[in-house]
Protein backbone atom coordinates (compact mmCIF):
# COMPACT_ATOMS: atom_id res chain seq x y z
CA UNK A 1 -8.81 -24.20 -12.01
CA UNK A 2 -6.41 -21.54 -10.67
CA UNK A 3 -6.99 -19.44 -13.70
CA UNK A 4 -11.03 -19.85 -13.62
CA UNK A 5 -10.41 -18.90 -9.06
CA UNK A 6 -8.79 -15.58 -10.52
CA UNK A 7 -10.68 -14.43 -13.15
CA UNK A 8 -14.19 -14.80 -11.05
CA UNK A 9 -12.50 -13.43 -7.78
CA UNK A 10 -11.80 -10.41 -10.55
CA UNK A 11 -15.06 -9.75 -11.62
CA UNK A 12 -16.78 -10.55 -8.21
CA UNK A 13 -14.27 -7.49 -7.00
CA UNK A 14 -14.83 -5.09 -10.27
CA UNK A 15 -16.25 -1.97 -8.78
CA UNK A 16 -16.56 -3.15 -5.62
CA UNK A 17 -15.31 0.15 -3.05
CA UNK A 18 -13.07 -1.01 -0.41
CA UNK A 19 -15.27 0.31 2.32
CA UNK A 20 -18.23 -2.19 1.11
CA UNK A 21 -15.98 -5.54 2.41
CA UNK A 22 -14.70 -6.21 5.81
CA UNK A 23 -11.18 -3.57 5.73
CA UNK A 24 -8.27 -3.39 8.18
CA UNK A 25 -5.68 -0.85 8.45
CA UNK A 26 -1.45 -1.00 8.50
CA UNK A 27 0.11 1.73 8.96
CA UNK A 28 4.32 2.66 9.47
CA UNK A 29 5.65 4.89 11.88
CA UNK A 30 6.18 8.94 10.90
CA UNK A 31 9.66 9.20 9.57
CA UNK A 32 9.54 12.29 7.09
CA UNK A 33 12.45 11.50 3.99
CA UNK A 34 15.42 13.93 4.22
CA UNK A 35 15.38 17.22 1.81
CA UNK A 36 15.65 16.01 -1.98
CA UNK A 37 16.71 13.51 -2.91
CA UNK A 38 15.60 11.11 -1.21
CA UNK A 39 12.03 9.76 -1.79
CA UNK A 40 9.38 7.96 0.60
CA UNK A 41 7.52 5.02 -1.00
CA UNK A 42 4.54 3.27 -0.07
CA UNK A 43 4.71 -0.66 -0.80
CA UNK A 44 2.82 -3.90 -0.20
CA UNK A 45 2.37 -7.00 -1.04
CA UNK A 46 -0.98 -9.21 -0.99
CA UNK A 47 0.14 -13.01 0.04
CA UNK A 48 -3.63 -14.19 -0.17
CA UNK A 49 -4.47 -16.55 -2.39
CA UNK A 50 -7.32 -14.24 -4.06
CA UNK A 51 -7.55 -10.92 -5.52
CA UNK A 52 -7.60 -7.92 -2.95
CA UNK A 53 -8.48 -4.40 -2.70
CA UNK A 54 -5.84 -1.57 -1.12
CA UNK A 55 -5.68 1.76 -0.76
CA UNK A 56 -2.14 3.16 -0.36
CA UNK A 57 -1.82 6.77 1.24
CA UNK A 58 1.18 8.65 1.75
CA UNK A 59 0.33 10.56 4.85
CA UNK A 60 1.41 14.03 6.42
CA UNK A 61 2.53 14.83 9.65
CA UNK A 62 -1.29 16.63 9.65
CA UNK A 63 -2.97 13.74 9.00
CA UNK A 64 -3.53 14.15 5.39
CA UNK A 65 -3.08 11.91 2.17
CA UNK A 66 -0.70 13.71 0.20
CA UNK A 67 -0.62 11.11 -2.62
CA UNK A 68 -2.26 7.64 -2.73
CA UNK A 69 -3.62 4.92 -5.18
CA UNK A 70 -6.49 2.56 -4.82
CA UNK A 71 -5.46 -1.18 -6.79
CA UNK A 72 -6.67 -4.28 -6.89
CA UNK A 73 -3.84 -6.89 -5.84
CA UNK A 74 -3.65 -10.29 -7.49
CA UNK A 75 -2.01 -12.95 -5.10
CA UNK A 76 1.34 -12.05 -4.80
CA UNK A 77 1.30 -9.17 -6.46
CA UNK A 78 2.79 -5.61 -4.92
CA UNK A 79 2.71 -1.85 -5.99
CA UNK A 80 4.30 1.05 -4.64
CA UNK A 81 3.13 4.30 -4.66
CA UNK A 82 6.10 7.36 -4.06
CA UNK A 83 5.89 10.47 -2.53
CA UNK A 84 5.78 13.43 -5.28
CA UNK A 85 5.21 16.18 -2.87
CA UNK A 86 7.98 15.44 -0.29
CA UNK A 87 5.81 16.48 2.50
CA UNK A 88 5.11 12.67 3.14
CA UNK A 89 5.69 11.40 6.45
CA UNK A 90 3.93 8.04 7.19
CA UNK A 91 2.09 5.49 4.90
CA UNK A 92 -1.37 4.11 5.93
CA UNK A 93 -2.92 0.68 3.79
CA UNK A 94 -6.24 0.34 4.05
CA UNK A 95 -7.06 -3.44 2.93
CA UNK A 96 -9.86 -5.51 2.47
CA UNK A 97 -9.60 -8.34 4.51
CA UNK A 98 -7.56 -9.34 7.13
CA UNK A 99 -4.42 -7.36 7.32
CA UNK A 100 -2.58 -10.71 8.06
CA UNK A 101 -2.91 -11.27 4.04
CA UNK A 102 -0.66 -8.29 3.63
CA UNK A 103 2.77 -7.58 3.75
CA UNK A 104 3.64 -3.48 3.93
CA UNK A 105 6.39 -1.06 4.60
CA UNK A 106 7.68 2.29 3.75
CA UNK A 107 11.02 3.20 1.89
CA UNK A 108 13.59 5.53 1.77
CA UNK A 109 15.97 5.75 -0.70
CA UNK A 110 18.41 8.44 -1.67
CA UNK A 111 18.37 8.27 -5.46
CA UNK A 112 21.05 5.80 -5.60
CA UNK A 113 20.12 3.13 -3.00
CA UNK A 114 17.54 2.36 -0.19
CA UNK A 115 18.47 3.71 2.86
CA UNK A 116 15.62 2.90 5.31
CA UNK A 117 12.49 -0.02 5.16
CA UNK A 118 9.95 0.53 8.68
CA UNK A 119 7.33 -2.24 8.59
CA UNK A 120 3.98 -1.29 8.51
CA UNK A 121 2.12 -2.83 11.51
């Protein structure tokens, strides 16, 4: 029955935009990484039972999406998206559904180990 739950929550979400459900926001507070090499990283988690849509944007301190990904989570399932450009500073998820569902933060690792994890609220 779980199966049958998963694939129809799948194809009722199939090309679906984000913007067309009910969508709240999480977002982490600006920290910009260091200079190379450490790396910023978008990640969440969905802990709803059903299939979800997110956007993940790495954000500037302008205000703009410097690199970002739009998925479809499957319950308990998380992605990450990194920050290529290393003019990230903050990471916004845009979710459909309640952001309660949703689990986020933004990392900071060095190359060799995480140094930093601030929630996303």
């Amino acid at each position: 029955m779980r199966t049958f739950r998963i694939v129809v929550g799948l194809l009722a979400f199939a090309g679906m935009p984000i913007a067309a459900a009910h969508a709240g926001m999480l977002s982490s507070a600006p920290a910009q990484a260091s200079p190379h090499p450490e790396k910023m990283w978008c990640s969440i988690v969905n802990v709803d039972r059903t299939p979800r849509h997110v956007t993940i944007d790495i954000m500037s301190y302008a205000g703009n999406a410097v690199n970002g990904a739009g998925v479809l989570l499957l319950p308990n399932e998380a992605r990450a998206v990194g920050d290529l450009t290393g003019g990230g500073a903050w990471c916004r998820f845009t979710v459909e559904g309640s952001t309660k569902k949703f689990r986020a933060t933004a990392i900071y690792d060095d190359g060799s180990a995480y140094t930093v994890s601030i929630p996303a609220l």
